[in-house]
N, C-alpha and C. Protein backbone atom coordinates (compact mmCIF):
# COMPACT_ATOMS: atom_id res chain seq x y z
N UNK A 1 108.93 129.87 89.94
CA UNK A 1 109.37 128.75 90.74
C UNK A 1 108.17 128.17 91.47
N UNK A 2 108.13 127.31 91.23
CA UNK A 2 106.81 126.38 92.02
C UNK A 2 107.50 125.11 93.11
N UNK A 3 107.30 124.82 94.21
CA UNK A 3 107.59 123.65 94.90
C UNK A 3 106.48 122.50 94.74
N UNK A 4 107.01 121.14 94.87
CA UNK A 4 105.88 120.49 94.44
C UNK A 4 106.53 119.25 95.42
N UNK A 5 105.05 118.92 96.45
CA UNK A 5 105.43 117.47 97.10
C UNK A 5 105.46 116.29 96.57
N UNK A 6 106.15 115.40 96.87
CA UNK A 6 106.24 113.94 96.52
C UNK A 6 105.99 113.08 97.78
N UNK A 7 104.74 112.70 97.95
CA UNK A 7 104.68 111.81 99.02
C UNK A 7 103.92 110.68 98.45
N UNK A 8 103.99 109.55 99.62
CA UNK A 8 103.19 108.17 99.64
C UNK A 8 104.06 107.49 100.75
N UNK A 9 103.45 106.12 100.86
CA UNK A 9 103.82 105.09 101.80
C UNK A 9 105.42 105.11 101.46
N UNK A 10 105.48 103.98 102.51
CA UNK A 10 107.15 103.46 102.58
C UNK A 10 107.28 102.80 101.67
N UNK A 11 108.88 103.06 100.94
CA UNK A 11 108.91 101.74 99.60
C UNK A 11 108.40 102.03 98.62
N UNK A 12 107.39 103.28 98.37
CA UNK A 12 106.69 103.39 97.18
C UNK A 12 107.55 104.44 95.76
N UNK A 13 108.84 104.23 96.35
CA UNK A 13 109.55 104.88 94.80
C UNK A 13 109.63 106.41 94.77
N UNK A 14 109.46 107.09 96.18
CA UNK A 14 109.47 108.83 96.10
C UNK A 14 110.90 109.20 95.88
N UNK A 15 112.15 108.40 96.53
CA UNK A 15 113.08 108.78 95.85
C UNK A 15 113.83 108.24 94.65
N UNK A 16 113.12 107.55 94.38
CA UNK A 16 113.72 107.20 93.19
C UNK A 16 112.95 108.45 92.10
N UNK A 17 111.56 108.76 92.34
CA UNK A 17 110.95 109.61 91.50
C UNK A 17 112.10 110.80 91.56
N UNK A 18 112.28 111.03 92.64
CA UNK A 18 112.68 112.62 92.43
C UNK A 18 114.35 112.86 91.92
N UNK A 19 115.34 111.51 92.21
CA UNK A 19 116.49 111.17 91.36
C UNK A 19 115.83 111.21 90.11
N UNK A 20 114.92 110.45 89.65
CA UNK A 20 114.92 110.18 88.07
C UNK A 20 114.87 111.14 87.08
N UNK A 21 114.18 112.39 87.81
CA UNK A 21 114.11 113.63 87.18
C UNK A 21 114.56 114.88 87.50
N UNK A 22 115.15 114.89 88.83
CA UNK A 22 116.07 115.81 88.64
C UNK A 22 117.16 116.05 87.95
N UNK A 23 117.39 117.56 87.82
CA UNK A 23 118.54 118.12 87.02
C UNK A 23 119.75 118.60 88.04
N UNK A 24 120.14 118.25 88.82
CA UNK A 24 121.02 118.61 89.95
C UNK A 24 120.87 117.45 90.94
N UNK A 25 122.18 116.92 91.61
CA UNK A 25 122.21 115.84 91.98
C UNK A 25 121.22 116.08 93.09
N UNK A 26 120.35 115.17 93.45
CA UNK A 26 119.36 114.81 94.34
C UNK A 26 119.72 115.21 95.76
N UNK A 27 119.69 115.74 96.78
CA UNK A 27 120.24 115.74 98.48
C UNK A 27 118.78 114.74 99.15
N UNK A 28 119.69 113.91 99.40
CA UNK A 28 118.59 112.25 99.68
C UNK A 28 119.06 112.60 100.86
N UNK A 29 118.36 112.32 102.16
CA UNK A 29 118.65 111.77 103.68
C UNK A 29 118.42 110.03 104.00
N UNK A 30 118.75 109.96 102.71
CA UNK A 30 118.70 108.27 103.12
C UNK A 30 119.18 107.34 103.89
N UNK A 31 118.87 106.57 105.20
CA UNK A 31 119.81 105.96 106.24
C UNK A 31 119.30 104.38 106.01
N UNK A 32 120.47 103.75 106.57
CA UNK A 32 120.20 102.44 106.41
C UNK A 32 118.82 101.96 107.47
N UNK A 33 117.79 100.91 107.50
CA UNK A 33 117.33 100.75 108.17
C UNK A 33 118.32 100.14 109.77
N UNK A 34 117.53 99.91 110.56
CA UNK A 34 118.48 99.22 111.75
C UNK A 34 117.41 98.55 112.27
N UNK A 35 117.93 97.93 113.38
CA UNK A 35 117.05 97.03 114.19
C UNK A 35 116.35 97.84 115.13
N UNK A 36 116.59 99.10 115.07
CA UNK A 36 115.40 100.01 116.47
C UNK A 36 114.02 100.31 115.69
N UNK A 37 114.64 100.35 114.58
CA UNK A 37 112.76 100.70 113.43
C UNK A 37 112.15 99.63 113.68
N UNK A 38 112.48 98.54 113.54
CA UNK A 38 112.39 96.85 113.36
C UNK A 38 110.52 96.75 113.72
N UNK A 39 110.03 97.38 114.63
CA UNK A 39 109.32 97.46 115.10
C UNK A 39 108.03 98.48 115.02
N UNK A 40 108.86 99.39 114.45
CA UNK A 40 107.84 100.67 113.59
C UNK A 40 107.31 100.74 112.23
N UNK A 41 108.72 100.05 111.18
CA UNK A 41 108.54 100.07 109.86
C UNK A 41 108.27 98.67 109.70
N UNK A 42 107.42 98.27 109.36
CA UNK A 42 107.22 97.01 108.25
C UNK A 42 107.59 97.06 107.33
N UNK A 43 108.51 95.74 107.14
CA UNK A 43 109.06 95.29 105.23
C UNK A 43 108.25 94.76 104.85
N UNK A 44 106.83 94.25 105.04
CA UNK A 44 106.27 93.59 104.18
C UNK A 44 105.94 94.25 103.16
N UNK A 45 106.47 93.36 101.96
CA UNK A 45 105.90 94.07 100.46
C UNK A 45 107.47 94.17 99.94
N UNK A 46 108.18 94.71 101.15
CA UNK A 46 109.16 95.37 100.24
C UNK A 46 110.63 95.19 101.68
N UNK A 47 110.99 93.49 101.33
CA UNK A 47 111.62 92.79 102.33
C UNK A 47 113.04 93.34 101.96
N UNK A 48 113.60 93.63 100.64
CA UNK A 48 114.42 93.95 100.32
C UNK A 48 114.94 95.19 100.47
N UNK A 49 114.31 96.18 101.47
CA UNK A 49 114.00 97.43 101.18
C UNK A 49 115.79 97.90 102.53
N UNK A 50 116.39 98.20 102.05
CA UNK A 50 117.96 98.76 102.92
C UNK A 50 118.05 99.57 103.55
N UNK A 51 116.89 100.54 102.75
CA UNK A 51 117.63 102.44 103.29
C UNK A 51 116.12 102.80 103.66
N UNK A 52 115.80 103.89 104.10
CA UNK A 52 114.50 105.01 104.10
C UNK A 52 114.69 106.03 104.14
N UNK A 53 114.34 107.17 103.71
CA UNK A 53 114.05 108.74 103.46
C UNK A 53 114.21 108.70 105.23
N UNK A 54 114.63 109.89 106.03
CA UNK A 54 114.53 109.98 107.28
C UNK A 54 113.88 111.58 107.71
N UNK A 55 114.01 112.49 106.49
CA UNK A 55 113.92 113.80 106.27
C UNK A 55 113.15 114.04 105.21
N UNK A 56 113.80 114.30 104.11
CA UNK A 56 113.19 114.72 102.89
C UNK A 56 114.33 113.98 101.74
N UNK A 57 113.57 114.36 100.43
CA UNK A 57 114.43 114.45 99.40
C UNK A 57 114.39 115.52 98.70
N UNK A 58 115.03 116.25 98.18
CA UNK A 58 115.50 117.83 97.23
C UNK A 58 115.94 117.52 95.51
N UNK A 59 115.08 117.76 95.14
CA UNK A 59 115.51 118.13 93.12
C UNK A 59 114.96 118.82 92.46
N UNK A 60 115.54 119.49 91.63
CA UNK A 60 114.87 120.60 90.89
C UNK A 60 115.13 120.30 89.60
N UNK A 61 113.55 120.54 88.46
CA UNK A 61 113.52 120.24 87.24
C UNK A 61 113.02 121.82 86.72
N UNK A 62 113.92 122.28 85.31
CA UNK A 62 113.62 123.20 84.81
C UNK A 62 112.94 123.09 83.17
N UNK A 63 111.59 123.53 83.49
CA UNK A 63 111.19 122.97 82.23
C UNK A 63 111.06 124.27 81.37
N UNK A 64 111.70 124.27 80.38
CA UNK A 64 111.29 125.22 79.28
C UNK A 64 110.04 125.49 78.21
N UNK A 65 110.03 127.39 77.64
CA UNK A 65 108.98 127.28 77.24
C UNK A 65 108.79 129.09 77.16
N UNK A 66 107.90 129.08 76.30
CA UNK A 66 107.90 130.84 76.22
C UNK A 66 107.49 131.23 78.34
N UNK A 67 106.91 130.77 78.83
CA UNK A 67 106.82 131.22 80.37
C UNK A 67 107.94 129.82 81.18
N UNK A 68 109.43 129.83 81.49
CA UNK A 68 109.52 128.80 81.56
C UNK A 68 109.61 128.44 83.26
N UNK A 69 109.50 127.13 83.63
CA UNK A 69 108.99 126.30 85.06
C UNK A 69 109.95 126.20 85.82
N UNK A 70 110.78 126.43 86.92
CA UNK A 70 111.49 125.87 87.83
C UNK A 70 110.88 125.42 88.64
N UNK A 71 110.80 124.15 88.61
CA UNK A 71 110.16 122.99 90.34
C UNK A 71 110.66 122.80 91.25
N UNK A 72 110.79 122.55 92.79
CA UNK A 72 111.31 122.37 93.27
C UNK A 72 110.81 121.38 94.22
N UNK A 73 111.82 120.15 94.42
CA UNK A 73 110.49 118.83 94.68
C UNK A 73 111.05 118.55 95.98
N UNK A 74 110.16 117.83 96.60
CA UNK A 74 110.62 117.56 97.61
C UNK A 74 109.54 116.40 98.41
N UNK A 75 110.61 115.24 98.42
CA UNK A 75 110.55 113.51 98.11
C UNK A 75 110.25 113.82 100.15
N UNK A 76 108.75 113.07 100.37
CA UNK A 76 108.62 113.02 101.94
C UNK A 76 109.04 111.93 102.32
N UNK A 77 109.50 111.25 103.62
CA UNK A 77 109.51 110.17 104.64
C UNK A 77 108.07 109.28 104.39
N UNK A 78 108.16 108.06 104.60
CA UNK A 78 107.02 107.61 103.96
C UNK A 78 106.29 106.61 105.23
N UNK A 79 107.02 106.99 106.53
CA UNK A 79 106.26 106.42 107.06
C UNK A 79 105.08 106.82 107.87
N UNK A 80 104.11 106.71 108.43
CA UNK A 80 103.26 107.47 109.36
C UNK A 80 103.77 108.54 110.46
N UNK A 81 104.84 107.94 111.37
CA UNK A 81 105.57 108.54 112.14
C UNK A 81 106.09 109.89 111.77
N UNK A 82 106.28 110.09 110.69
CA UNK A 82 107.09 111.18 110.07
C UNK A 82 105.93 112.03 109.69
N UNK A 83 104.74 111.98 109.69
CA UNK A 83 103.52 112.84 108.90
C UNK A 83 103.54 114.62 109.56
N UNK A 84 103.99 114.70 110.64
CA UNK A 84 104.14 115.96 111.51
C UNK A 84 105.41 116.86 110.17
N UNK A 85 106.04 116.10 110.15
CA UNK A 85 107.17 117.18 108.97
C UNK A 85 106.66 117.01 107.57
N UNK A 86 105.48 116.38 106.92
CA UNK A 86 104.86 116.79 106.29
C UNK A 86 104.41 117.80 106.02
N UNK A 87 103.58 118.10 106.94
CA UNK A 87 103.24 119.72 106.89
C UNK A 87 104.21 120.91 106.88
N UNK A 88 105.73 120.77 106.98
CA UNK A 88 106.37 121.63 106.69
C UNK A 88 106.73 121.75 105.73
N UNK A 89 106.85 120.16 104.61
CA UNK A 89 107.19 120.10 103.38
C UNK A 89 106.34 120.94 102.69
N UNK A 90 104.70 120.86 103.08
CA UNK A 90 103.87 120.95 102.30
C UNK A 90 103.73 122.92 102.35
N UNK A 91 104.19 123.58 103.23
CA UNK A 91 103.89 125.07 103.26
C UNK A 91 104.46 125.52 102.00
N UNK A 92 103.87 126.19 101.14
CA UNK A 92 103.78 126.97 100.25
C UNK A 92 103.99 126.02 98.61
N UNK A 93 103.68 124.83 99.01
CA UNK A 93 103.35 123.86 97.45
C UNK A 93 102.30 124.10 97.09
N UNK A 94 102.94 124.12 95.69
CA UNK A 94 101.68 124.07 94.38
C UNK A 94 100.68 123.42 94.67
N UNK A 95 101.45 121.71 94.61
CA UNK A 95 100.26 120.73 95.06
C UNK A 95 101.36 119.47 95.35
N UNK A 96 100.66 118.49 95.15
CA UNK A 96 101.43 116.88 95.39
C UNK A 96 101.43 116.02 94.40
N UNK A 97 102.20 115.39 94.14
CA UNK A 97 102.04 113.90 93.96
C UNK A 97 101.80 112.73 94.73
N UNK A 98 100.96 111.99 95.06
CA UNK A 98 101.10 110.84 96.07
C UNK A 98 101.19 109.30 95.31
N UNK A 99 102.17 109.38 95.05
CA UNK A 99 103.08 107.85 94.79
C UNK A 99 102.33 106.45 95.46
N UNK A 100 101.78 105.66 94.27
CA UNK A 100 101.06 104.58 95.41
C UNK A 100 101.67 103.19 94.26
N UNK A 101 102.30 102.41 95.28
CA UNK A 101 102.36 100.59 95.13
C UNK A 101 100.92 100.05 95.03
N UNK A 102 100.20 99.85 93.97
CA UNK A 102 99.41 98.82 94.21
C UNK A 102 99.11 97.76 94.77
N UNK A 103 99.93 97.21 94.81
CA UNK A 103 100.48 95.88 95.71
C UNK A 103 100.09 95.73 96.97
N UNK A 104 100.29 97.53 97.32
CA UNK A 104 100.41 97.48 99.03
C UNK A 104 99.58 98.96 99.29
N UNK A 105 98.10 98.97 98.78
CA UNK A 105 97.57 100.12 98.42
C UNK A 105 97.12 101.02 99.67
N UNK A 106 96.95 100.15 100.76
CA UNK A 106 96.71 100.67 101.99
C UNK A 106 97.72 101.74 102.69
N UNK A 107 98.93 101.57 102.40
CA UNK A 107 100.08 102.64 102.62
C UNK A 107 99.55 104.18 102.12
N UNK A 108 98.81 103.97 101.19
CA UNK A 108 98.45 105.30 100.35
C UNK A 108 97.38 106.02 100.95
N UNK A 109 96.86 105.63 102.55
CA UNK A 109 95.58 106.18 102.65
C UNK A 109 95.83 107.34 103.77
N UNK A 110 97.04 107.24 104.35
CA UNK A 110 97.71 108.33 105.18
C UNK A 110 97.80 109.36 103.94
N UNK A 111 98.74 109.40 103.41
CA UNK A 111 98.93 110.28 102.24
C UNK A 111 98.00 111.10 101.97
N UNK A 112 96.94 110.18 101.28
CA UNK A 112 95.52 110.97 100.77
C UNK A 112 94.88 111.73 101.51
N UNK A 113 94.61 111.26 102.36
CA UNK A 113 93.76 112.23 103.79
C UNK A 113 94.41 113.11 104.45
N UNK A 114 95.96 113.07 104.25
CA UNK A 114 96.51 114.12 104.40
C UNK A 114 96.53 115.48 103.69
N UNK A 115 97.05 115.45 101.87
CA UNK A 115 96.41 116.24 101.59
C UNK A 115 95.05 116.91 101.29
N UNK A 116 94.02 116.06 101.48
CA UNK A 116 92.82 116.35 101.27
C UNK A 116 92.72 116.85 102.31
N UNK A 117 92.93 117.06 103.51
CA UNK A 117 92.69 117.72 105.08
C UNK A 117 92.83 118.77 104.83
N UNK A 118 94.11 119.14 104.67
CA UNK A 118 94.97 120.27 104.41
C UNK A 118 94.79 121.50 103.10
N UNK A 119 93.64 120.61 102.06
CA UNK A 119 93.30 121.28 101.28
C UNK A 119 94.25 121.63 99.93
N UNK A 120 95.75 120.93 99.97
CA UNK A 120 96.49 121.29 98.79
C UNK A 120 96.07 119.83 97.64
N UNK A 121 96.05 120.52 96.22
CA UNK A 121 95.82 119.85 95.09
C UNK A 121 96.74 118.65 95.17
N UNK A 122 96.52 117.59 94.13
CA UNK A 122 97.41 116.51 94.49
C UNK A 122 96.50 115.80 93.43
N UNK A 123 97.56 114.97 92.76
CA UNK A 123 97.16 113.76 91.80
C UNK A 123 98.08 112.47 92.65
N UNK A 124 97.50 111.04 91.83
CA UNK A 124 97.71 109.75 92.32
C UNK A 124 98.89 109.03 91.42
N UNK A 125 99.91 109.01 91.00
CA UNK A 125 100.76 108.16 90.30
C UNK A 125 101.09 106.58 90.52
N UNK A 126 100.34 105.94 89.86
CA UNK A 126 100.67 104.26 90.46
C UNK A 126 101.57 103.81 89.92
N UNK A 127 102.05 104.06 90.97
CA UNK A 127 104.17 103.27 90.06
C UNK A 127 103.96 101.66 90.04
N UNK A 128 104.11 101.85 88.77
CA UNK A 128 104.19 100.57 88.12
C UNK A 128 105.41 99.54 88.44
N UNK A 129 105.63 98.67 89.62
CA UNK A 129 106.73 97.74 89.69
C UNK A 129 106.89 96.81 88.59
N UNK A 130 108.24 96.23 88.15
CA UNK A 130 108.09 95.44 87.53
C UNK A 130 107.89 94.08 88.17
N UNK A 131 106.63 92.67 87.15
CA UNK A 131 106.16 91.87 88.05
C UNK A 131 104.90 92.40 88.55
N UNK A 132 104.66 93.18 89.08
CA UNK A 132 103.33 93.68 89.76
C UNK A 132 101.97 93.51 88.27
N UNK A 133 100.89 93.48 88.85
CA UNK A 133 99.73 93.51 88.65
C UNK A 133 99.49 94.94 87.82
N UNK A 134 98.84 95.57 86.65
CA UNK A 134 98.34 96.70 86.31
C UNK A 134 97.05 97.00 86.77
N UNK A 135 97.03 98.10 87.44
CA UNK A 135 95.35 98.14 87.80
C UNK A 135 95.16 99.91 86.56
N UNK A 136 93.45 99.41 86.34
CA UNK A 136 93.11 100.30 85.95
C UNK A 136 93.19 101.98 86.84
N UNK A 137 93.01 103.25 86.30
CA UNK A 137 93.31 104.03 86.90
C UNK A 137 91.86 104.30 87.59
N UNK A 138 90.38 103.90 86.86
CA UNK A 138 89.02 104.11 87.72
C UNK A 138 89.15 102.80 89.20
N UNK A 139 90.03 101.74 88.89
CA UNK A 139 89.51 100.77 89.88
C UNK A 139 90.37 101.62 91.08
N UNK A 140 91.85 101.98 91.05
CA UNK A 140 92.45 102.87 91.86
C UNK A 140 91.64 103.99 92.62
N UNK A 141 91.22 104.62 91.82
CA UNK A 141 90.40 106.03 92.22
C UNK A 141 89.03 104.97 93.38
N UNK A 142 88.44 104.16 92.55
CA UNK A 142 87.16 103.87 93.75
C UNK A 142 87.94 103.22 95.11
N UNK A 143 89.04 102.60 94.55
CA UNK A 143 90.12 101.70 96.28
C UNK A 143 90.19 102.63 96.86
N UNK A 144 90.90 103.79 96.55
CA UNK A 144 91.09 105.32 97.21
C UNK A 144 89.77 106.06 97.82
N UNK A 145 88.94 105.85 97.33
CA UNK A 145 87.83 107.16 97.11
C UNK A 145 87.91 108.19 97.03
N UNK A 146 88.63 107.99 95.44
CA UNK A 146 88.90 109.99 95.39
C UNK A 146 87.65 110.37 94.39
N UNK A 147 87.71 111.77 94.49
CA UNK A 147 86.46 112.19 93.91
C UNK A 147 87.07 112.12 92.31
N UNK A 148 86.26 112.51 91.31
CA UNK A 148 86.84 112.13 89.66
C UNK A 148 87.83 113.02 89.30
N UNK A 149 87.79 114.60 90.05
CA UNK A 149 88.66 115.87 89.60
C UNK A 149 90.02 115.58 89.73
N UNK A 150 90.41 114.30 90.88
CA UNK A 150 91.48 113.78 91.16
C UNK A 150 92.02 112.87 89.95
N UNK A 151 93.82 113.66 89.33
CA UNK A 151 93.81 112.97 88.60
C UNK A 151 94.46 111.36 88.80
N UNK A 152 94.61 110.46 88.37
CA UNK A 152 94.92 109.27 88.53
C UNK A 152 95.97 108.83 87.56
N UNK A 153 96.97 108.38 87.12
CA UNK A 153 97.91 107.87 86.16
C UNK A 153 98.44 106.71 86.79
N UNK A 154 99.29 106.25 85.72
CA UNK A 154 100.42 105.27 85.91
C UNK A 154 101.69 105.68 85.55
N UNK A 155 102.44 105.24 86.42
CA UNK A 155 104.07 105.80 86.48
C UNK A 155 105.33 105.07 86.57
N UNK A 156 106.10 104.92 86.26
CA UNK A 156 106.99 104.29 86.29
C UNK A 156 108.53 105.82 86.98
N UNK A 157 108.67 105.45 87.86
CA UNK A 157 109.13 106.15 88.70
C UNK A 157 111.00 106.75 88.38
N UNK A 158 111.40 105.24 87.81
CA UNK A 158 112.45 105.61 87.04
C UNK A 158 113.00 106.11 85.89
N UNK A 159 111.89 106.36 85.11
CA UNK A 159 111.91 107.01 84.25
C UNK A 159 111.48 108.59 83.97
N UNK A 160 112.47 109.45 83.56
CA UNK A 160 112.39 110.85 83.60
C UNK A 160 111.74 111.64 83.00
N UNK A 161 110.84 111.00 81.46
CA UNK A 161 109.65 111.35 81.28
C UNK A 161 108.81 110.82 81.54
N UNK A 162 108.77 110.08 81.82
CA UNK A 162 107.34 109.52 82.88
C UNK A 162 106.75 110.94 84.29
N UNK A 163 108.06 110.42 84.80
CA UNK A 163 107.82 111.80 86.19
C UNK A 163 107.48 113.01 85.45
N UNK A 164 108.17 113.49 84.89
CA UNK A 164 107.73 115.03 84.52
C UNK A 164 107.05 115.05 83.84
N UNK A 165 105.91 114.09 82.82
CA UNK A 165 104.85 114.16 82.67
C UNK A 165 103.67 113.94 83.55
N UNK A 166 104.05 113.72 84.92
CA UNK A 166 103.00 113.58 85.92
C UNK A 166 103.40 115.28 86.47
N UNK A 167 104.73 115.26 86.58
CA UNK A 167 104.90 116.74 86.84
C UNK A 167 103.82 118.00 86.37
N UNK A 168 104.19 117.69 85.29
CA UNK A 168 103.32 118.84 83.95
C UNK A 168 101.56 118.50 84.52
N UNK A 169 101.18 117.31 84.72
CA UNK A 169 99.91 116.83 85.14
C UNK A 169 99.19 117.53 86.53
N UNK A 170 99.97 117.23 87.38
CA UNK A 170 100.19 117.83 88.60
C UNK A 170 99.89 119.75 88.42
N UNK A 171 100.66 120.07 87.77
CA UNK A 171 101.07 121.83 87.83
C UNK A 171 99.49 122.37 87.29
N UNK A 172 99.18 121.59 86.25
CA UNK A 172 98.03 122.07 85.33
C UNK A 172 96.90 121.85 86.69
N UNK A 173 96.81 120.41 86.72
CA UNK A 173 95.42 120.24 88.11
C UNK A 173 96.05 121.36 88.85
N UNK A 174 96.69 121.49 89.54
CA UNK A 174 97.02 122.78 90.80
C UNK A 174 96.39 124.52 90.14
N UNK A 175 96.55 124.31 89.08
CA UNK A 175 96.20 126.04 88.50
C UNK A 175 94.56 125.77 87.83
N UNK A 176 94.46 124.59 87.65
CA UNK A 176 92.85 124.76 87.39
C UNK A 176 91.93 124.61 88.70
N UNK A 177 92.51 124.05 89.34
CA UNK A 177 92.14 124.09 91.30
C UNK A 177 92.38 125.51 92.54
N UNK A 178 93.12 126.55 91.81
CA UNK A 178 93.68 127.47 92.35
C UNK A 178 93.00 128.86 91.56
N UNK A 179 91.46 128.85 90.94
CA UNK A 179 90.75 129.62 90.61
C UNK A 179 90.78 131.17 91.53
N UNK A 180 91.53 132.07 91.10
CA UNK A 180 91.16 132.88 91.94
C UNK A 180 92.28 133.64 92.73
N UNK A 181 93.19 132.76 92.31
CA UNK A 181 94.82 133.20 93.23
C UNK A 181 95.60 133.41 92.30
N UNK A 182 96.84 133.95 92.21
CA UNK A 182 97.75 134.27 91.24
C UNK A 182 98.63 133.27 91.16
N UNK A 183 98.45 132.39 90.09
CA UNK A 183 99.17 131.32 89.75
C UNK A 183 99.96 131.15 88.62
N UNK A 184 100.87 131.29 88.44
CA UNK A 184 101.55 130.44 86.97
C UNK A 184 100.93 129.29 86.40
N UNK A 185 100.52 130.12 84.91
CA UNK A 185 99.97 129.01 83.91
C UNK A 185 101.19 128.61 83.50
N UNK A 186 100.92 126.89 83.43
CA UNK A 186 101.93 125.86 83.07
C UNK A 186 102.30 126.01 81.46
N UNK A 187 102.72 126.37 80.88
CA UNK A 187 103.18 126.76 79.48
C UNK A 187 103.81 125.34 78.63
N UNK A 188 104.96 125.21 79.83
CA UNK A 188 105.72 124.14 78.98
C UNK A 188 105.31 122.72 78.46
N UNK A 189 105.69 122.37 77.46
CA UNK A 189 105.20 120.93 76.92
C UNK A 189 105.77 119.12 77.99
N UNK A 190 105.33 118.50 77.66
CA UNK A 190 106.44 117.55 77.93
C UNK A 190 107.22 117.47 76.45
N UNK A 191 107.55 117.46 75.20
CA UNK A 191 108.14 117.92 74.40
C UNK A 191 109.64 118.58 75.02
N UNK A 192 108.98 119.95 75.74
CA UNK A 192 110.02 120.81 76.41
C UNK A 192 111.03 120.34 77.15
N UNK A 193 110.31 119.02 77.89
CA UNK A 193 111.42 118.34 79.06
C UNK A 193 112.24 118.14 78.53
């Protein structure tokens, strides 16, 4: 069993990632926005935006395979304010995903420096909106300044092999980053999903 974070900015598709691929219905804390955030959360980018993560999100994907994977994910709050219960998400994860809007790439820089502080592995998934712009995955990495070991993809968030091939991406960087500790080698294929 491995836990694995899902974070990024507000709006950037963490619960939709972790619905799209879970195998057990999702436990979302999703609340409507109101007029007391009005002032904390910005819609720009994403005016249409109803609900927000207030807690976490919960799904678990079981991937098969002669050694086989139980994940256990868990979709963060995406705004700054919320970064303190980050670190509880993050005790005893593999590593992360950090979910980034191109569009609105600056949201993604809390995220990053978070896990890089903290020292847990973590790749970049640029969820691809539809309408939006494609950016390459090197022009991403230099906007970011991540170093090259960091992996970089494109994602489309609603889709369930998409995610669990960032999944599988994710698990492998975490055990080639985790030299030295007793880790589960990632076995399963995306095939397997």
């Amino acid at each position: 069993m491995l836990k694995v974070v899902i974070a990024g900015g507000f709006g950037v598709g963490k619960t939709t990632a972790v619905g799209a691929v879970s195998e057990i219905t999702p436990l979302s804390t999703e609340e409507y926005l109101t007029e007391a955030s009005a002032d904390m959360d910005s819609l720009e980018g994403v005016e249409a935006k109803q609900t927000t993560t207030v807690a976490f999100d919960f799904g678990r994907l079981s991937l098969p395979g002669p050694k086989p994977l139980e994940l256990f994910l868990f979709g963060t709050p995406g705004q700054d304010r919320f970064v303190d219960l980050w670190y509880d998400l993050a005790r005893g994860a593999v590593g992360a995903i950090v979910l980034v809007d191109t569009r609105r790439l600056e949201s993604s820089f809390t995220p990053v420096s978070f896990f890089e502080d903290i020292g847990l592995p973590f790749v970049v998934a640029m969820n691809e909106f539809d309408g939006a712009h494609r950016h390459r995955p090197e022009d991403v990495r230099a906007a970011l300044e991540l170093p090259s070991s960091v992996p970089v993809v494109p994602c489309d968030a609603r889709d369930a092999m998409n995610v669990a091939g960032i999944l599988l991406t994710l698990v492998d960087h975490a055990v080639r980053n985790t030299a030295g500790t007793a880790q589960p080698t990632p076995t399963a294929t995306l095939q397997d999903a």
